[in-house]
PDB file of N, CA and C in Angstrom:
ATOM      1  N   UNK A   1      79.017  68.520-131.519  1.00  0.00           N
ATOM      2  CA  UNK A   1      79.814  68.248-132.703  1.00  0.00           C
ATOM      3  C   UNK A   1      78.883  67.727-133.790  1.00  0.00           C
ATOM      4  N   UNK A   2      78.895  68.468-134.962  1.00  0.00           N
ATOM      5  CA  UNK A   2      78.244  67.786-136.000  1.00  0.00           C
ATOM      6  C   UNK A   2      79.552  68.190-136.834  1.00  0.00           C
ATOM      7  N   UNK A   3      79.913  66.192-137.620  1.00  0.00           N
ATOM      8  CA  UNK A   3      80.492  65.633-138.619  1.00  0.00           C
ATOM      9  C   UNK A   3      79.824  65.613-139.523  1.00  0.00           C
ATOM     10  N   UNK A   4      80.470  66.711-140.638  1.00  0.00           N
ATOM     11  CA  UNK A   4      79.353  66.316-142.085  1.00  0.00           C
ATOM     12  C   UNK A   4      80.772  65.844-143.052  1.00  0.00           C
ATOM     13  N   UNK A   5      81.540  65.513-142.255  1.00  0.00           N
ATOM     14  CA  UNK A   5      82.625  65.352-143.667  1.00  0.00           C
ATOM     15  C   UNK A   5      82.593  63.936-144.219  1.00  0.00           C
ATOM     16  N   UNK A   6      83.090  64.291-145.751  1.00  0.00           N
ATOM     17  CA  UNK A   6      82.762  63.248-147.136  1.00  0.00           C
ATOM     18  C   UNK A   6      81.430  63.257-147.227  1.00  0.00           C
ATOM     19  N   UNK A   7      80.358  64.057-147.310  1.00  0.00           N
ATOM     20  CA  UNK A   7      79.084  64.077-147.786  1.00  0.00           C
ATOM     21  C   UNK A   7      78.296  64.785-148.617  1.00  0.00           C
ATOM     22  N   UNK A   8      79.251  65.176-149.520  1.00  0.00           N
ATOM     23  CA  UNK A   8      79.957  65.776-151.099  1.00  0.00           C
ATOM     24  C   UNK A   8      78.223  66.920-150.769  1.00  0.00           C
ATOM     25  N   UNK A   9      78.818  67.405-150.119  1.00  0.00           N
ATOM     26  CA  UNK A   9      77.464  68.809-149.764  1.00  0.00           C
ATOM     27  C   UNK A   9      78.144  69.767-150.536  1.00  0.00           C
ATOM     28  N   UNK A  10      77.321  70.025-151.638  1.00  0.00           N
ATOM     29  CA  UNK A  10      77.599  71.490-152.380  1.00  0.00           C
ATOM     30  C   UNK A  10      77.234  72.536-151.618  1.00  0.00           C
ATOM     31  N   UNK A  11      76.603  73.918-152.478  1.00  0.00           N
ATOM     32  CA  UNK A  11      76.244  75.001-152.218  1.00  0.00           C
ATOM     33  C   UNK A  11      75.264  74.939-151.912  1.00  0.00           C
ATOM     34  N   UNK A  12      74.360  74.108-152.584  1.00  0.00           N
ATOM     35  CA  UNK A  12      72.914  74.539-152.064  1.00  0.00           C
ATOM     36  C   UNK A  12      73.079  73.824-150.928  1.00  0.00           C
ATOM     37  N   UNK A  13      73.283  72.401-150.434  1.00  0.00           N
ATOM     38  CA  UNK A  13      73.220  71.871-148.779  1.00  0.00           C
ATOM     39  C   UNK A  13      73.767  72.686-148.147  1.00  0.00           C
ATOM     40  N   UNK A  14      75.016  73.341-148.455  1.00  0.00           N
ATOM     41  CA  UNK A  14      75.159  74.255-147.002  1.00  0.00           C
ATOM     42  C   UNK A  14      74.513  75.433-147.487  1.00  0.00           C
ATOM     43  N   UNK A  15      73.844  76.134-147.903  1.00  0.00           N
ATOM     44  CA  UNK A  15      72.858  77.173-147.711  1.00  0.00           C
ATOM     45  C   UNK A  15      71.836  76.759-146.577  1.00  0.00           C
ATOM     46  N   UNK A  16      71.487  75.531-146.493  1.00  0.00           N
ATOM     47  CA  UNK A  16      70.305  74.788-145.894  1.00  0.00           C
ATOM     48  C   UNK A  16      71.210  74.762-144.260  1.00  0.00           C
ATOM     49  N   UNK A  17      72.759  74.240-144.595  1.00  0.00           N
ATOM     50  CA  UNK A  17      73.119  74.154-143.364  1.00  0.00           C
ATOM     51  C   UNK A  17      73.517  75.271-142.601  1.00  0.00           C
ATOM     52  N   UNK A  18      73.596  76.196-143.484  1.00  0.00           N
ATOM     53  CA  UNK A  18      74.082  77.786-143.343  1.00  0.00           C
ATOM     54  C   UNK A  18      73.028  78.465-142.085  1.00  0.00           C
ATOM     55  N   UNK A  19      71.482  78.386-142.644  1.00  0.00           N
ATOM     56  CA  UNK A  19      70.133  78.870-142.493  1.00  0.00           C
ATOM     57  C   UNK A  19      70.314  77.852-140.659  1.00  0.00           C
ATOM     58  N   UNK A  20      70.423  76.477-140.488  1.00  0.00           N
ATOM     59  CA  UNK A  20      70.160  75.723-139.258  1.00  0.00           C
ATOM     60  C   UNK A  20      71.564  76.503-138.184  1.00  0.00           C
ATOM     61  N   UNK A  21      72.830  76.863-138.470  1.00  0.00           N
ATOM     62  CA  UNK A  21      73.635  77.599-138.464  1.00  0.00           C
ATOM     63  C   UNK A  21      73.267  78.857-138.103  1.00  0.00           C
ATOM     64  N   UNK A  22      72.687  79.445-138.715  1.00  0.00           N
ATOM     65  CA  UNK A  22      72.351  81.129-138.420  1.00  0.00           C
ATOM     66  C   UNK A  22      71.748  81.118-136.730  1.00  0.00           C
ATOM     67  N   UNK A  23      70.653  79.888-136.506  1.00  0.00           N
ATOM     68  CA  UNK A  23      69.577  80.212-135.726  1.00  0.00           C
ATOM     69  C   UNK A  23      69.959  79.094-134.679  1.00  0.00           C
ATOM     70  N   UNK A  24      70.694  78.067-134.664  1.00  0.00           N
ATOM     71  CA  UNK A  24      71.348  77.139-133.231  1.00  0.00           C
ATOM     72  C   UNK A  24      71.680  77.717-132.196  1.00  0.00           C
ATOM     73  N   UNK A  25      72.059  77.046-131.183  1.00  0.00           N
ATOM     74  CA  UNK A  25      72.194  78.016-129.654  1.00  0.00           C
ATOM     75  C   UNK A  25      73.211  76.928-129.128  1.00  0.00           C
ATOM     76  N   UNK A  26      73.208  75.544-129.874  1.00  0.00           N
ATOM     77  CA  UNK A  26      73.714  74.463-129.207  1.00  0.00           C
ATOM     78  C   UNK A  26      75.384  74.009-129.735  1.00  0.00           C
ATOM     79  N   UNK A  27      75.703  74.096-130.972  1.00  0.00           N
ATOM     80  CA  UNK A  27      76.378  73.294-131.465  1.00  0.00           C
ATOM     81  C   UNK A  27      77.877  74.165-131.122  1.00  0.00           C
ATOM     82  N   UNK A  28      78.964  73.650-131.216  1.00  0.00           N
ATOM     83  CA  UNK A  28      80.137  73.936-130.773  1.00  0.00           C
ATOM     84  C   UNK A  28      81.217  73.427-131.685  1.00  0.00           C
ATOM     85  N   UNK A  29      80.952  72.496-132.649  1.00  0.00           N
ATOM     86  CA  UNK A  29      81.836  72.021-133.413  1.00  0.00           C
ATOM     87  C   UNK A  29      81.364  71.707-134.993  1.00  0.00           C
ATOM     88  N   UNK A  30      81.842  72.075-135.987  1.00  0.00           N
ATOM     89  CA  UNK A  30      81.123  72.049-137.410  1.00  0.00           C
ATOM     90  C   UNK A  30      82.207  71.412-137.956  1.00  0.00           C
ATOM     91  N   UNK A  31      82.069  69.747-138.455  1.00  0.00           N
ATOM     92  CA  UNK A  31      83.451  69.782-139.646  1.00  0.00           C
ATOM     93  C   UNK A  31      82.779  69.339-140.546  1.00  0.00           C
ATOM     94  N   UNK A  32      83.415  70.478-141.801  1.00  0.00           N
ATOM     95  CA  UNK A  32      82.649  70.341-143.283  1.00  0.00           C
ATOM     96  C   UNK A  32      83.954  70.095-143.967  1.00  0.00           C
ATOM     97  N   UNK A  33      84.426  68.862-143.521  1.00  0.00           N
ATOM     98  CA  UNK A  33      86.030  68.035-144.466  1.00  0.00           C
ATOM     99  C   UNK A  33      85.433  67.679-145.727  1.00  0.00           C
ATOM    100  N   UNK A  34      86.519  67.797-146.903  1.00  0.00           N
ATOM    101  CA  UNK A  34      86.262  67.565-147.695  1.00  0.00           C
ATOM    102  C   UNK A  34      84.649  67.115-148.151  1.00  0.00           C
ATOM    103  N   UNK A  35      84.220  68.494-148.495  1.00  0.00           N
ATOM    104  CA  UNK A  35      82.798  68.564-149.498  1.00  0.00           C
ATOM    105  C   UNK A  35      83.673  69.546-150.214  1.00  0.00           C
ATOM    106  N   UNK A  36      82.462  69.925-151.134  1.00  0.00           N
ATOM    107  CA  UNK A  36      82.258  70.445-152.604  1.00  0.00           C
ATOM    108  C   UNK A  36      81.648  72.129-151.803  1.00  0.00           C
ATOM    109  N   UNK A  37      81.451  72.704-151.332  1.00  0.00           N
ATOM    110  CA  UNK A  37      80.835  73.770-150.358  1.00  0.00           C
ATOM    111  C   UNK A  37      81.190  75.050-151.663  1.00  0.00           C
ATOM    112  N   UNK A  38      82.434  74.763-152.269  1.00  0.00           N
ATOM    113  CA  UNK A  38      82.635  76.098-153.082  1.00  0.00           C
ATOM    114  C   UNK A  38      82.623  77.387-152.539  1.00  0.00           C
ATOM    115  N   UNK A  39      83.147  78.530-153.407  1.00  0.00           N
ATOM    116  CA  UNK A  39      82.527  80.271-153.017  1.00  0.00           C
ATOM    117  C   UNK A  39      81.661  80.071-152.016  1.00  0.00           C
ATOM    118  N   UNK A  40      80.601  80.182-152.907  1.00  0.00           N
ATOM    119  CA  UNK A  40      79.144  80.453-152.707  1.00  0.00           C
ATOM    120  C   UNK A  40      78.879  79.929-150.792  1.00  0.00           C
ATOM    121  N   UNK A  41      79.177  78.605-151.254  1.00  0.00           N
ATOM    122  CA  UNK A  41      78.619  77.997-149.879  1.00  0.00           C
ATOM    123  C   UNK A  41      79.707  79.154-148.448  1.00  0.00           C
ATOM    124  N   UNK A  42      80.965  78.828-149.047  1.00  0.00           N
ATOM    125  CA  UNK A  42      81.845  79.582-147.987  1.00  0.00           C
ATOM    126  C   UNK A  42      80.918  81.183-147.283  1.00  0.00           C
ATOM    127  N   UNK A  43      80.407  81.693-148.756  1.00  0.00           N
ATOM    128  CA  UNK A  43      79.441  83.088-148.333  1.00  0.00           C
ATOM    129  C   UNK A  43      78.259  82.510-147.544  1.00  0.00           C
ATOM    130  N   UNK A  44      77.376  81.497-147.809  1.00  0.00           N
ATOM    131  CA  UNK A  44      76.922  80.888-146.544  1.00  0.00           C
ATOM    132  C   UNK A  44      77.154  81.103-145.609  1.00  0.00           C
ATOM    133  N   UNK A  45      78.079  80.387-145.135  1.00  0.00           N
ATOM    134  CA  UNK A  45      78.582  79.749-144.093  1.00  0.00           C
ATOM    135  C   UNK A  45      78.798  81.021-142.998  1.00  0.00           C
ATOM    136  N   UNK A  46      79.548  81.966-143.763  1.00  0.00           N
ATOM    137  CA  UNK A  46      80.361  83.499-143.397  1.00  0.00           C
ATOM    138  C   UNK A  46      79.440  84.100-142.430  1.00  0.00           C
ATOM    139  N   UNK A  47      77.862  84.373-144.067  1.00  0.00           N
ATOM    140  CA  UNK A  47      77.200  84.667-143.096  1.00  0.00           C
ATOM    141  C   UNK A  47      76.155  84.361-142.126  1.00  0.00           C
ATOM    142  N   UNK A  48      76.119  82.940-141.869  1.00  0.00           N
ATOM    143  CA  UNK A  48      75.598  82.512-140.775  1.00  0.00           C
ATOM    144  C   UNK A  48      76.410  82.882-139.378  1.00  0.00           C
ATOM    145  N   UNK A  49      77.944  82.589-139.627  1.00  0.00           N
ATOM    146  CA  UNK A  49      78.066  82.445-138.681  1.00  0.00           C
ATOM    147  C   UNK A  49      78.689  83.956-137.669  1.00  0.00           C
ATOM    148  N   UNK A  50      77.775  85.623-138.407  1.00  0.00           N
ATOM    149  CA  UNK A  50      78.129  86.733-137.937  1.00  0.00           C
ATOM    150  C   UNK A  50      76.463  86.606-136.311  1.00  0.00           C
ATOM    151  N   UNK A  51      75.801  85.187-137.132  1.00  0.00           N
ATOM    152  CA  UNK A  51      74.863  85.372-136.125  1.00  0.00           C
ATOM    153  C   UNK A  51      74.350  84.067-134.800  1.00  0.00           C
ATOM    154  N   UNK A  52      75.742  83.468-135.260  1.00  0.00           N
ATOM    155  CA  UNK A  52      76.026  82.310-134.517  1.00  0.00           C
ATOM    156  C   UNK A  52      76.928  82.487-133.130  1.00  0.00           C
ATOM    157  N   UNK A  53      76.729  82.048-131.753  1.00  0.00           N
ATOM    158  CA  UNK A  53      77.375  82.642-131.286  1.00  0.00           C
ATOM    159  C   UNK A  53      77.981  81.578-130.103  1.00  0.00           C
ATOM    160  N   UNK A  54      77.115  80.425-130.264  1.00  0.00           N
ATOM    161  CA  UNK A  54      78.148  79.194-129.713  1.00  0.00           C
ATOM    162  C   UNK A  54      79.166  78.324-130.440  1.00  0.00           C
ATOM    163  N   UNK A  55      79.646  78.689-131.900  1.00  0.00           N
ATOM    164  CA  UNK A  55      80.611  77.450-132.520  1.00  0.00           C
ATOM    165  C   UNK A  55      81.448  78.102-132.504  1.00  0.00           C
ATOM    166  N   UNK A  56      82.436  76.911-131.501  1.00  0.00           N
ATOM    167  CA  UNK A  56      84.291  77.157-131.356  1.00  0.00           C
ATOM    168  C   UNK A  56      84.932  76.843-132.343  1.00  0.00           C
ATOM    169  N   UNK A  57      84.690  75.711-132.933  1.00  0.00           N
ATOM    170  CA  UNK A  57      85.335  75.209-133.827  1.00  0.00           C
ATOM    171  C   UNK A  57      84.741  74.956-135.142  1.00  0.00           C
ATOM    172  N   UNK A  58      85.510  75.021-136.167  1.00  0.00           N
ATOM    173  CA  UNK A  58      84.737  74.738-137.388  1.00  0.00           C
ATOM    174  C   UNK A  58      86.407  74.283-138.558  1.00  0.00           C
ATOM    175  N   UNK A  59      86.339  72.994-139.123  1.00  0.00           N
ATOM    176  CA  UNK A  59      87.130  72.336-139.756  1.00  0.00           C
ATOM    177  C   UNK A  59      86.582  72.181-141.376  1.00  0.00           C
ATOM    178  N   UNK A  60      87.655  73.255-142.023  1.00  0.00           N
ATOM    179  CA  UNK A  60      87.578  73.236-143.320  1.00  0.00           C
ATOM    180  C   UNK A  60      88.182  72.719-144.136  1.00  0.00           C
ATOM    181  N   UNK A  61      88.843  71.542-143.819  1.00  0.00           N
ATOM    182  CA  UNK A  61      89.931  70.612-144.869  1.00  0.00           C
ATOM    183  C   UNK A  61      89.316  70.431-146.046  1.00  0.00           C
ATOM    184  N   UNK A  62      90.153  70.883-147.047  1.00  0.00           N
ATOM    185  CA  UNK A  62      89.497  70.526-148.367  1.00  0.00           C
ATOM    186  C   UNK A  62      88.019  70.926-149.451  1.00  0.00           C
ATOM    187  N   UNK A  63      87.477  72.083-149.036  1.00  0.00           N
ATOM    188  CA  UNK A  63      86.408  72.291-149.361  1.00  0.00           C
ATOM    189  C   UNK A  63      86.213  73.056-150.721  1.00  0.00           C
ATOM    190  N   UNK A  64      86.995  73.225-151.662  1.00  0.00           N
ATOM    191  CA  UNK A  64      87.136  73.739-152.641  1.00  0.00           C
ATOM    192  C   UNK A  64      86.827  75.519-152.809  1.00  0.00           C
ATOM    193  N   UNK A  65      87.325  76.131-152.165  1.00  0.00           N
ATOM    194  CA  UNK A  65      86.961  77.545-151.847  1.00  0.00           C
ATOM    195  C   UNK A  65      88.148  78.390-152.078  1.00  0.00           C
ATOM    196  N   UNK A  66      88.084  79.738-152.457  1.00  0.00           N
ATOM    197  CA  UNK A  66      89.430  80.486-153.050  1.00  0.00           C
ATOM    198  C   UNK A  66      90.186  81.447-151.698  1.00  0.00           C
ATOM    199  N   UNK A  67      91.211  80.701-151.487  1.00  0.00           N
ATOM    200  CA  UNK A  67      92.064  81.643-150.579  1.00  0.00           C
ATOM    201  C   UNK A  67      91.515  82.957-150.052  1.00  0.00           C
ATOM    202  N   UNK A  68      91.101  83.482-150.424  1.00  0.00           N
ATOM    203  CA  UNK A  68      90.646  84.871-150.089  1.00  0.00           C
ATOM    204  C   UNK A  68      88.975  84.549-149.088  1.00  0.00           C
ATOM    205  N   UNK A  69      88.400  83.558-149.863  1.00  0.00           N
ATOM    206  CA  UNK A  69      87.130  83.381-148.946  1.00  0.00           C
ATOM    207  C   UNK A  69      87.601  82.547-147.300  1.00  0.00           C
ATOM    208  N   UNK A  70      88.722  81.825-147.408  1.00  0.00           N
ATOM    209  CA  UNK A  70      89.598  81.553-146.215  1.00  0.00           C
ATOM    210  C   UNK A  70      89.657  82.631-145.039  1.00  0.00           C
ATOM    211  N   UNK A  71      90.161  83.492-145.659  1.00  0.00           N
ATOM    212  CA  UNK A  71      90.837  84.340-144.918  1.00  0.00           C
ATOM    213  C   UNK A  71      89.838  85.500-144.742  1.00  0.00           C
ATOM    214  N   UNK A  72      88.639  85.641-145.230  1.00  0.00           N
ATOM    215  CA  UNK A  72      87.640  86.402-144.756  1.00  0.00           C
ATOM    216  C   UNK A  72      87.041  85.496-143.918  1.00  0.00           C
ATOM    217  N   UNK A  73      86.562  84.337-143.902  1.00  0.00           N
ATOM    218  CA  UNK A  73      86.191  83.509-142.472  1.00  0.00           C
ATOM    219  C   UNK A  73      86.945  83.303-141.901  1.00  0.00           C
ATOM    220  N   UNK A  74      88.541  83.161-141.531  1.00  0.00           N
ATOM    221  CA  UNK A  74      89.335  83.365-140.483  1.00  0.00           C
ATOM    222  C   UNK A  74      89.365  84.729-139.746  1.00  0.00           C
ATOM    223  N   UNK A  75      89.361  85.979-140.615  1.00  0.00           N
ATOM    224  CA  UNK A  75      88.930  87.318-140.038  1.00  0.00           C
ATOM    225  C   UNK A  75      87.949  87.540-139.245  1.00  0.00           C
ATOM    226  N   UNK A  76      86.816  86.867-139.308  1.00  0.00           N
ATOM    227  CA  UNK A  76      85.799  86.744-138.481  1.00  0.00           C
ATOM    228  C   UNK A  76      85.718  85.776-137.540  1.00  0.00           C
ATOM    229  N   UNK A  77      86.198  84.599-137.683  1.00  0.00           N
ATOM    230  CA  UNK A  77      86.668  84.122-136.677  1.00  0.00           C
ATOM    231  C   UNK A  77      87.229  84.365-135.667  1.00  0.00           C
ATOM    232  N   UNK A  78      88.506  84.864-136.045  1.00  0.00           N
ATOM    233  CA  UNK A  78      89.538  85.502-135.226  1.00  0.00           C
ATOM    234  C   UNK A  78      88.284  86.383-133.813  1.00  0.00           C
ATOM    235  N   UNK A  79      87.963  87.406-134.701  1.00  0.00           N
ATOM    236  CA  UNK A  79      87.377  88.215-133.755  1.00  0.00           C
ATOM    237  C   UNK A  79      86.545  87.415-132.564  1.00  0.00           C
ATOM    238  N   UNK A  80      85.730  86.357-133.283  1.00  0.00           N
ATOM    239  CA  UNK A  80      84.525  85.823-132.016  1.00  0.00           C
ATOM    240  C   UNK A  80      85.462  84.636-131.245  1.00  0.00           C
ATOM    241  N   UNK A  81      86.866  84.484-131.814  1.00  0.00           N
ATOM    242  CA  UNK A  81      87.762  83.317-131.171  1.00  0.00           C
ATOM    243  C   UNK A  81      86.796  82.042-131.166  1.00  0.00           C
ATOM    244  N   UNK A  82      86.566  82.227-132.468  1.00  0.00           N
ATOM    245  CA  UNK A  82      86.286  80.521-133.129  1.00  0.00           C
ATOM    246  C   UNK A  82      87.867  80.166-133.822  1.00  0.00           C
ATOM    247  N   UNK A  83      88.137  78.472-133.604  1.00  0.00           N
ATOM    248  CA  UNK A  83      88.890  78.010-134.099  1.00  0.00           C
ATOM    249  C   UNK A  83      88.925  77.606-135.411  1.00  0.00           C
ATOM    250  N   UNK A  84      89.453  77.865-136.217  1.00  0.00           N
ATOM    251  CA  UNK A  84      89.295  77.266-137.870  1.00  0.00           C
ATOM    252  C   UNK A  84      90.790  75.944-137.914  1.00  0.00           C
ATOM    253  N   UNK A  85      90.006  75.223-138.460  1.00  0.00           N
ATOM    254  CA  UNK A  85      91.271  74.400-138.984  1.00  0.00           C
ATOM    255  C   UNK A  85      90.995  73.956-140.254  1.00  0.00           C
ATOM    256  N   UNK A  86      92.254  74.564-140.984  1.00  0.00           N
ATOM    257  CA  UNK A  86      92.012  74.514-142.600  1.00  0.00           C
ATOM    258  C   UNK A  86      93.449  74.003-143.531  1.00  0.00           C
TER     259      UNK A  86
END
């Protein structure tokens, strides 16, 4: 479990967290609660995690991102049966 929530991480930190994301083997739980992550970061995130292949869970409360970028990381989710809670 890594807790990053309230640690007003924009786009560029999760690009950084995106990149540690892409290449982990370990982690199983991501909550990015309320940050600033935006679009951008959500496209991060997306595509780290087509190459991530241990996180079950990942908690998106509040991250300022447009409905549609939701529901393209729940689409992919869905498939690898990662849990989103948003």
């Amino acid at each position: 479990m890594l807790g990053l929530r309230d640690n007003h991480i924009g786009p560029v930190g999760t690009q950084y967290l995106a990149y540690g994301l892409q290449h982990n083997r370990t982690l199983t739980t991501l909550d990015l609660r309320n940050n600033q992550i935006g679009d951008v970061g959500a496209q991060y995130v997306a595509d780290a995690l087509q190459h991530n292949t241990t996180l079950t869970t990942l908690i998106l409360y509040v991250i300022q991102i447009r409905e549609d970028f939701i529901r393209e990381i729940n689409k992919f989710l869905e498939r690898n049966k990662i849990e989103i809670k948003s």
